[in-house]
N, C-alpha and C. Protein backbone atom coordinates (compact mmCIF):
# COMPACT_ATOMS: atom_id res chain seq x y z
N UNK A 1 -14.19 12.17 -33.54
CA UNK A 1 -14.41 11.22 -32.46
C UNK A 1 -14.28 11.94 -31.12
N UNK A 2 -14.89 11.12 -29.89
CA UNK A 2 -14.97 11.79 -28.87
C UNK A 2 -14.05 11.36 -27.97
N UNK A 3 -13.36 11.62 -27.00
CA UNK A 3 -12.63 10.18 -26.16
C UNK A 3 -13.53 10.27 -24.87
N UNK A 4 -13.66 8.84 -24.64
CA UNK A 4 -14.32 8.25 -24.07
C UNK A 4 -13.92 8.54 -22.25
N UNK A 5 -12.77 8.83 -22.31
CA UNK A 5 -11.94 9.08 -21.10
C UNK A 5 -12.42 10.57 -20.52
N UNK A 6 -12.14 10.87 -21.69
CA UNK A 6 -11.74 12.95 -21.01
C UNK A 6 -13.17 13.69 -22.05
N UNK A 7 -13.72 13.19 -22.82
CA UNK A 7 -14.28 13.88 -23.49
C UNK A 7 -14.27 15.00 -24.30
N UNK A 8 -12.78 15.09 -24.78
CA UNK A 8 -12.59 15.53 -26.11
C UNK A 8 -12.33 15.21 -27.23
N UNK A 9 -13.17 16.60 -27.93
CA UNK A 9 -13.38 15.72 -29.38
C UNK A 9 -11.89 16.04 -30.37
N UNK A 10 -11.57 14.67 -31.02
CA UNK A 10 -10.53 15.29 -31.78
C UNK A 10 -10.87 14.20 -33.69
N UNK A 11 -9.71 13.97 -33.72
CA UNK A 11 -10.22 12.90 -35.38
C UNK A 11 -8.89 12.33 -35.18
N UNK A 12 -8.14 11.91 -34.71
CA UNK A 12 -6.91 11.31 -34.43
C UNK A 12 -6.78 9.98 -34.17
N UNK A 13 -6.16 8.95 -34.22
CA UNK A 13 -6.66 7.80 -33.32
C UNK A 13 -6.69 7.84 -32.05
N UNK A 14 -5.67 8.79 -31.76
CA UNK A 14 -5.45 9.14 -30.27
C UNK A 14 -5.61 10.42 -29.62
N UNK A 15 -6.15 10.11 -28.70
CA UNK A 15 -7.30 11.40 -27.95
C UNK A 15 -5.82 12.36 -27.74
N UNK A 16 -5.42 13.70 -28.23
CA UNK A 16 -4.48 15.05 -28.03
C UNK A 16 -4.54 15.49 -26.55
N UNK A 17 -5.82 15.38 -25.43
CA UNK A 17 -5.17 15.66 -24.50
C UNK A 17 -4.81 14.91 -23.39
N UNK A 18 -5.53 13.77 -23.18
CA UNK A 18 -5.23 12.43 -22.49
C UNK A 18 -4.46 11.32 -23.14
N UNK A 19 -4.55 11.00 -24.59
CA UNK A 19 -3.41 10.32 -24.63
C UNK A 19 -4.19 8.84 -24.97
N UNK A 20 -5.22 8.61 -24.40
CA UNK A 20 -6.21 7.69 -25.18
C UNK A 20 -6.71 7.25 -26.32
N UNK A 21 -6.26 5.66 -26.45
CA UNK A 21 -7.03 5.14 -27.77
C UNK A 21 -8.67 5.51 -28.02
N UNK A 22 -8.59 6.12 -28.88
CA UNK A 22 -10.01 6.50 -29.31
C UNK A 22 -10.89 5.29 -30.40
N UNK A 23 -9.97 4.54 -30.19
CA UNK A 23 -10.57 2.93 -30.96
C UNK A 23 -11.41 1.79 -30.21
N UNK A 24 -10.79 2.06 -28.94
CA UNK A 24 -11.34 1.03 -27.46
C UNK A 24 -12.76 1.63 -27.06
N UNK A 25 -13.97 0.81 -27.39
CA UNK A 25 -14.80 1.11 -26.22
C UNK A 25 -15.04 0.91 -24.45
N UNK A 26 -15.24 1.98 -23.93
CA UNK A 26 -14.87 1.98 -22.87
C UNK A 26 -16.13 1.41 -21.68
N UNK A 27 -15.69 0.98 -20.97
CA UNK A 27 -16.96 0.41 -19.95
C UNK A 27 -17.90 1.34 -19.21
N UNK A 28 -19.08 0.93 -19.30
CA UNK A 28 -20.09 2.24 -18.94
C UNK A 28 -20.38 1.47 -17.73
N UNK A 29 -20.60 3.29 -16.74
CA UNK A 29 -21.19 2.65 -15.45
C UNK A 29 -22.65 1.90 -15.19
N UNK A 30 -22.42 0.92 -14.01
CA UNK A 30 -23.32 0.16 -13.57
C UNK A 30 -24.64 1.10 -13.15
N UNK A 31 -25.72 0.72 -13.47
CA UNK A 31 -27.10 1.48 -12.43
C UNK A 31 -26.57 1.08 -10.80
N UNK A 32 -26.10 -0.23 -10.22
CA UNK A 32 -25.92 -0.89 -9.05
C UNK A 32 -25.14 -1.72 -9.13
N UNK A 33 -23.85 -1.66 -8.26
CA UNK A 33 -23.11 -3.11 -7.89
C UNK A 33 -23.77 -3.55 -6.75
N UNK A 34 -23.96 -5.43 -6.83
CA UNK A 34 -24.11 -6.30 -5.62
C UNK A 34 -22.89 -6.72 -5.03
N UNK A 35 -22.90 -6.78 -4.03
CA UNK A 35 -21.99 -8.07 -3.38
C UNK A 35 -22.09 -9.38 -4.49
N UNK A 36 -23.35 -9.91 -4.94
CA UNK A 36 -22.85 -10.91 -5.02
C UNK A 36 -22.10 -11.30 -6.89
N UNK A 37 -21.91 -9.90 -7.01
CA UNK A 37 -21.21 -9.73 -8.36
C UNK A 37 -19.60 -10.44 -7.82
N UNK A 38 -19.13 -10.36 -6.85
CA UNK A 38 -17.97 -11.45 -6.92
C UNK A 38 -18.05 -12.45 -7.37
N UNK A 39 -18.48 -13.06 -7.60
CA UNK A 39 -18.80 -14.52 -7.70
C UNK A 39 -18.78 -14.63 -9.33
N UNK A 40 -18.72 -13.74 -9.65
CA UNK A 40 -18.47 -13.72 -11.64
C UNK A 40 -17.17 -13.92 -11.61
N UNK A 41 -17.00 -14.56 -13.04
CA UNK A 41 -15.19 -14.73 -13.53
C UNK A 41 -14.68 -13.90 -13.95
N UNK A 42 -13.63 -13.36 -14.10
CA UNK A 42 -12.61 -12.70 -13.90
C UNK A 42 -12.75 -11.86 -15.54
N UNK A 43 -13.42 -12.91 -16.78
CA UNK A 43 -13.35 -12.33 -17.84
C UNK A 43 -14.40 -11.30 -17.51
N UNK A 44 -15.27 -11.60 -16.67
CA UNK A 44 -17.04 -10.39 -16.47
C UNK A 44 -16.26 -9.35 -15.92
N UNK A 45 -15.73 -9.48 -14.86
CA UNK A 45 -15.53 -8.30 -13.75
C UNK A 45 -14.33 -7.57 -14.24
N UNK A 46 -13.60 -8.11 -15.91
CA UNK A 46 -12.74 -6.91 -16.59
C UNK A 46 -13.33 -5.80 -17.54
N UNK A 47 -14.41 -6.21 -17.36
CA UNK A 47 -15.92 -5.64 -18.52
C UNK A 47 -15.84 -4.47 -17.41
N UNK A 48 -16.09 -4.25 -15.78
CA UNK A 48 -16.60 -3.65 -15.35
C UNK A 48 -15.84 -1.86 -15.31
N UNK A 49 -16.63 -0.90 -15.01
CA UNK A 49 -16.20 0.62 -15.23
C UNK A 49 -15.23 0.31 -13.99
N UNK A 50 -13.69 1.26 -13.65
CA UNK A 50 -13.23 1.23 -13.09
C UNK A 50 -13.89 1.53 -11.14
N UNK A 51 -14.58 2.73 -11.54
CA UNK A 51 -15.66 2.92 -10.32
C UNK A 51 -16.30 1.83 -10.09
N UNK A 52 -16.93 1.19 -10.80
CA UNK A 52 -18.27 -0.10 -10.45
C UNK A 52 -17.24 -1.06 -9.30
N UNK A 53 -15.75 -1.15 -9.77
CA UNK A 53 -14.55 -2.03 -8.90
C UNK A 53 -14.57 -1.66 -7.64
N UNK A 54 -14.67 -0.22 -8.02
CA UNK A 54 -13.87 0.32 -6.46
C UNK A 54 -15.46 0.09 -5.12
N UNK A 55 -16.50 0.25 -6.09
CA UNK A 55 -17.81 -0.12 -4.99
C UNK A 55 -17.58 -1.35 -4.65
N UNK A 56 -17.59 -2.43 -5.62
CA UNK A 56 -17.39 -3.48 -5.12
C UNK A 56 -16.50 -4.53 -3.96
N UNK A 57 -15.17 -3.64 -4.28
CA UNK A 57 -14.23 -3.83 -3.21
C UNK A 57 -14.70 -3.17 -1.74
N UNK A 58 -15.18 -2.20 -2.48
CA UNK A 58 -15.58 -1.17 -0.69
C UNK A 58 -16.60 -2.02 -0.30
N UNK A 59 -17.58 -3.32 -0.70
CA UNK A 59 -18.65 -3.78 -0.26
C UNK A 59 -18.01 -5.42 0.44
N UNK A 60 -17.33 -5.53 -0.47
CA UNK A 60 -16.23 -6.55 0.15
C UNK A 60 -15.32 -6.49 1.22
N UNK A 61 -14.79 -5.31 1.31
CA UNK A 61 -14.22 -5.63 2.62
C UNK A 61 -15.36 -4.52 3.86
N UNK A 62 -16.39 -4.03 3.66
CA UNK A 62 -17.30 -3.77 4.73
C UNK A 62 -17.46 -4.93 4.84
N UNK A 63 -18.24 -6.18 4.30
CA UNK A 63 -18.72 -7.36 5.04
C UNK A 63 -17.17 -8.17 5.75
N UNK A 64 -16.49 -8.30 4.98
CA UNK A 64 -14.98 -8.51 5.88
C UNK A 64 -14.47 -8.33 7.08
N UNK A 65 -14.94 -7.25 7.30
CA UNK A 65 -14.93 -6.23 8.40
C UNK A 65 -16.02 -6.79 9.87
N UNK A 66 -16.96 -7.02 8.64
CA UNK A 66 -18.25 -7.78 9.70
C UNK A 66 -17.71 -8.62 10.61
N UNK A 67 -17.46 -9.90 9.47
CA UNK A 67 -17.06 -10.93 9.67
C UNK A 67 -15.76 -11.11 11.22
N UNK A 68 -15.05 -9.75 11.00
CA UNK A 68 -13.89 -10.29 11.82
C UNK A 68 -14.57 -9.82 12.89
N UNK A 69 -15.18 -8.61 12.99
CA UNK A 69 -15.70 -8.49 14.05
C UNK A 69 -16.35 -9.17 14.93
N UNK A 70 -17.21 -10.16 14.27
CA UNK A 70 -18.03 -10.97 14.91
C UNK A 70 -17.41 -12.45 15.52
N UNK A 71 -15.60 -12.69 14.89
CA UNK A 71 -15.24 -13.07 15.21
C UNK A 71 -14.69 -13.09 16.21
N UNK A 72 -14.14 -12.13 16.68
CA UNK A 72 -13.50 -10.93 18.28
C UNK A 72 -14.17 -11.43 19.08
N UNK A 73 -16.14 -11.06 19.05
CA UNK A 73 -16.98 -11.24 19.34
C UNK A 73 -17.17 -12.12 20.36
N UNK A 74 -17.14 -13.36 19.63
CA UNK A 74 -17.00 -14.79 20.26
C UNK A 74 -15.95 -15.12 20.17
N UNK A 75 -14.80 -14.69 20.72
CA UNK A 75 -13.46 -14.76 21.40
C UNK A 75 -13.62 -14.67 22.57
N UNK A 76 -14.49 -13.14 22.47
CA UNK A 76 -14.70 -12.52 24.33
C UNK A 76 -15.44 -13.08 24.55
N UNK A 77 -16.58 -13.93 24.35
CA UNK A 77 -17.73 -14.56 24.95
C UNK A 77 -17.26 -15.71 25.04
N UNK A 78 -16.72 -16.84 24.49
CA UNK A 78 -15.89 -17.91 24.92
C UNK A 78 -14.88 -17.71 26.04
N UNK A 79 -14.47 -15.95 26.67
CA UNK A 79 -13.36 -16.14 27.38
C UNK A 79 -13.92 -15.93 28.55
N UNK A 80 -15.36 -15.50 29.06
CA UNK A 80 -16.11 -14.86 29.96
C UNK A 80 -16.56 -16.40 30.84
N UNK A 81 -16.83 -15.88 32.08
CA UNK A 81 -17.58 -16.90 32.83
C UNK A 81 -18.90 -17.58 32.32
């Protein structure tokens, strides 16, 4: 068997140099995360590769980011003559 983690091959249940169940299939990466992959339940988005998360969060709080900004925005323009 191969482990899915580190990619060595051993016949063990458990991968010898990482330490990994070699019984678990592991989540393969996405071609593309959307934004609007939030919006899935919680059982989908435990399916996802640990990387596919970390895009997703980084796409989540860029628009976050938007958002407050544009809030500032029209703070200062409500405070102007």
């Amino acid at each position: 068997m191969i482990c899915s983690y580190c990619g060595t091959e051993g016949s063990a249940e458990i991968c010898s140099f990482c330490g990994a169940s070699l019984n678990i299939e592991r989540p393969k990466l996405k071609e593309f995360v959307v934004l609007e992959d939030i919006r899935k339940p919680f059982n989908e988005l435990a399916c996802y590769h640990t990387y596919d998360l970390l895009v997703l969060l980084r796409l989540v709080r860029k628009e976050r980011t938007k958002a407050y900004d544009l809030m500032l925005t029209l703070q200062k323009a409500g405070k102007s003559p």
